[in-house]
Protein backbone atom coordinates (compact mmCIF):
# COMPACT_ATOMS: atom_id res chain seq x y z
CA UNK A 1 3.40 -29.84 -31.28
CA UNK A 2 2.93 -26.31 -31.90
CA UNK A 3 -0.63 -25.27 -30.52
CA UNK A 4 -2.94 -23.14 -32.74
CA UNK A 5 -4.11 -19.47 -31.91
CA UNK A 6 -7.43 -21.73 -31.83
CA UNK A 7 -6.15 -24.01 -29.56
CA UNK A 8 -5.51 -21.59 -27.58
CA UNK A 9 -8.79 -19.87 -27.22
CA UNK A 10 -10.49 -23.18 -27.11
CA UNK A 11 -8.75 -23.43 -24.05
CA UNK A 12 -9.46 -19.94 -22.47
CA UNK A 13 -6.37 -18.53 -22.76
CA UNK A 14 -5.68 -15.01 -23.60
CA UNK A 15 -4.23 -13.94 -27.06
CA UNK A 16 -1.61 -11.27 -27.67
CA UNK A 17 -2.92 -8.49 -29.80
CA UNK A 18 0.19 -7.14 -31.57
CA UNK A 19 1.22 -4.16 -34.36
CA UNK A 20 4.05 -5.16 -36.59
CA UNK A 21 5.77 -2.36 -38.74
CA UNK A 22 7.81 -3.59 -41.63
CA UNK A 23 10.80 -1.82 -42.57
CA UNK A 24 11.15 0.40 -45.79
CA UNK A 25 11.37 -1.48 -49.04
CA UNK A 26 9.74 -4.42 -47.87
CA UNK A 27 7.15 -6.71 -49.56
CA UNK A 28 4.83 -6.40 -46.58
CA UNK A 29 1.72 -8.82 -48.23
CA UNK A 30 4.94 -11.38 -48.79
CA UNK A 31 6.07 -10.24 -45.19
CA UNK A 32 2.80 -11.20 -43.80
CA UNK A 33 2.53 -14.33 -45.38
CA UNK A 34 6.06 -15.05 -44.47
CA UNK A 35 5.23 -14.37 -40.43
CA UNK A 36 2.16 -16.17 -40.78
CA UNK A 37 4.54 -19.32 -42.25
CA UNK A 38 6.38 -19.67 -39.07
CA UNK A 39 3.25 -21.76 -37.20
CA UNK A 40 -0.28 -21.86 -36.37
CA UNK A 41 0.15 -19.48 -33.27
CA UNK A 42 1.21 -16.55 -34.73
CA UNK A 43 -1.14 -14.65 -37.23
CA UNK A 44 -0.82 -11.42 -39.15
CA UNK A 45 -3.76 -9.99 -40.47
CA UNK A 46 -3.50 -9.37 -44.72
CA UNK A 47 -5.09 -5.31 -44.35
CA UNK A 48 -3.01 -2.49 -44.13
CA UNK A 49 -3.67 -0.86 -40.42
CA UNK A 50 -4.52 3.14 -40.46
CA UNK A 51 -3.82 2.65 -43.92
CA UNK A 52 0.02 1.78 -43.90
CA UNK A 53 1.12 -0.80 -45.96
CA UNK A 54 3.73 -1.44 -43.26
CA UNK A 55 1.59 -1.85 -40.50
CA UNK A 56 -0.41 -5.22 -39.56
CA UNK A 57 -2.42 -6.17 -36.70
CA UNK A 58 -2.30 -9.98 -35.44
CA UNK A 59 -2.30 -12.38 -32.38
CA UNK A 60 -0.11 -14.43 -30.80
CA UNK A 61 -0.40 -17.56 -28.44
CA UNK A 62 1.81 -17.14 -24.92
CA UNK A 63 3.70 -20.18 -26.44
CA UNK A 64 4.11 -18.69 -29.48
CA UNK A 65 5.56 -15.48 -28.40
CA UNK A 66 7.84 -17.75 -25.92
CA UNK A 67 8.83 -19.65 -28.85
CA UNK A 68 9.44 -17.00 -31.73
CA UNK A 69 10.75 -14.30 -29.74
CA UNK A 70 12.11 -15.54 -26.72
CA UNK A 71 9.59 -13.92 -24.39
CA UNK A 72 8.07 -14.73 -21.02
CA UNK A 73 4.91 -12.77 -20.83
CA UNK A 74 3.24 -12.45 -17.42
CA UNK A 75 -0.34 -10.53 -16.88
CA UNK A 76 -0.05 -8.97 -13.73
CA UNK A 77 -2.65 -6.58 -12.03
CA UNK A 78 -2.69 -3.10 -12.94
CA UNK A 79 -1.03 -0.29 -10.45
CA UNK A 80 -2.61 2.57 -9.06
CA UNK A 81 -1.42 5.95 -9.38
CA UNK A 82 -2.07 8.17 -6.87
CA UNK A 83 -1.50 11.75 -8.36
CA UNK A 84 -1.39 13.36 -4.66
CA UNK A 85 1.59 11.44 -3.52
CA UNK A 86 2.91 11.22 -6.91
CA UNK A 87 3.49 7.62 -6.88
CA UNK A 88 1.97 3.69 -7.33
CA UNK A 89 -0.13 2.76 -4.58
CA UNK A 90 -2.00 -0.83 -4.81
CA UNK A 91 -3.46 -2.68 -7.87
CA UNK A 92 -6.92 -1.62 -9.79
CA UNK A 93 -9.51 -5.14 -9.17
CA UNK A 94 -10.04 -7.14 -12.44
CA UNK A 95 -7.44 -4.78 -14.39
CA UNK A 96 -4.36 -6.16 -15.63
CA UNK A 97 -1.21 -5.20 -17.76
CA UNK A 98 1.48 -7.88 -19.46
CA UNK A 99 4.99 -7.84 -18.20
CA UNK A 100 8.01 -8.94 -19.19
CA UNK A 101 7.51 -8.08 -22.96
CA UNK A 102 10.84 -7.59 -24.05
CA UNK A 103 12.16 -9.82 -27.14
CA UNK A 104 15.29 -11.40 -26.40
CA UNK A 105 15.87 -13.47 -30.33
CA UNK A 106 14.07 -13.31 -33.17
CA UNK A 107 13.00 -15.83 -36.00
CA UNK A 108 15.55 -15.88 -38.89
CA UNK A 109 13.14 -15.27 -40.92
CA UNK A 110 11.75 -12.29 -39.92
CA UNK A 111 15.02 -10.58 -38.90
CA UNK A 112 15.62 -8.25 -42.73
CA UNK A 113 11.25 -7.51 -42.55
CA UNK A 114 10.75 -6.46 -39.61
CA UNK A 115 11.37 -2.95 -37.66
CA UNK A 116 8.99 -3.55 -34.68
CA UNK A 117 6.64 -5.54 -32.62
CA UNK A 118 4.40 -3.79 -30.55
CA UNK A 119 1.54 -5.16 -27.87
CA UNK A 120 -1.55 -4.05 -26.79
CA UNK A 121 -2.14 -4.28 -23.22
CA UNK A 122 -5.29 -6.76 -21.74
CA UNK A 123 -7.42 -3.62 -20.40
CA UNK A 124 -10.31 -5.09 -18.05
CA UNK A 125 -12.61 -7.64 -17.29
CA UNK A 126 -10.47 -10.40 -18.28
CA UNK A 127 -10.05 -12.18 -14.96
CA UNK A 128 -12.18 -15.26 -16.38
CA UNK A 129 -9.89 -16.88 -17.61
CA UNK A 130 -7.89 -19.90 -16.23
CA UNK A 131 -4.21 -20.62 -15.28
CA UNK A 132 -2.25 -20.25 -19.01
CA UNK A 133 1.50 -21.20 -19.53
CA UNK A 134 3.48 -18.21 -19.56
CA UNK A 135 0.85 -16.11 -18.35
CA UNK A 136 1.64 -16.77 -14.20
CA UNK A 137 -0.53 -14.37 -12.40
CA UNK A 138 1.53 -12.52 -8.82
């Protein structure tokens, strides 16, 4: 069973905030609806973001982007940069960043629409939330 972006929240799990651009040419409200087809833990939002057609804004469920695009997203603390020393050193409290974000397949479907999938990062303040699947914290 394929688990809902709903689901998901319901459970306090963190979403994926991502940007899809559409290549040239492309139907992108038939796009959308097409993405938004593939299961209940992917969705693309219908408006046109900064006012390109091509671009959409949407979520995804860590299960979903394991099972659509073959990744393995981890949220891991947020490094330091220390400016003076030119270099990480330690990890900012309660700030994270998700890892391991690269796409390694993609649905058949979506392979002649789209150009790119990009991600957000989580930011702060999101600490609450409990243990999620594909999400293991270091």
């Amino acid at each position: 069973m394929i688990r809902s972006l709903h689901d998901a929240v319901s459970a306090g799990e963190p979403l994926i905030d991502i940007t899809v651009r559409f290549k040239d040419g492309v139907d992108c409200d038939r796009a959308t609806d097409i993405a938004n087809s593939l299961g209940p833990d992917l969705e693309l939002r219908k408006f046109h973001w900064y006012g390109d057609p091509a671009l959409r804004t949407g979520e995804v469920t860590a299960e979903g982007a394991f099972r659509l695009f073959g990744v393995k997203i981890r949220r891991v603390p947020l490094a330091k940069w220390d400016p003076t020393q030119n270099k990480h050193d330690g990890v900012h409290e309660n700030f994270f960043r998700w890892d391991g974000v690269q796409i390694t397949s993609w649905p058949d479907e979506l392979i002649p629409l789209v150009k790119s999938i990009g991600m957000t990062q989580p930011g702060a303040d999101d600490d609450g939330q409990g243990y999620v699947p594909l999400f293991d914290r270091d």
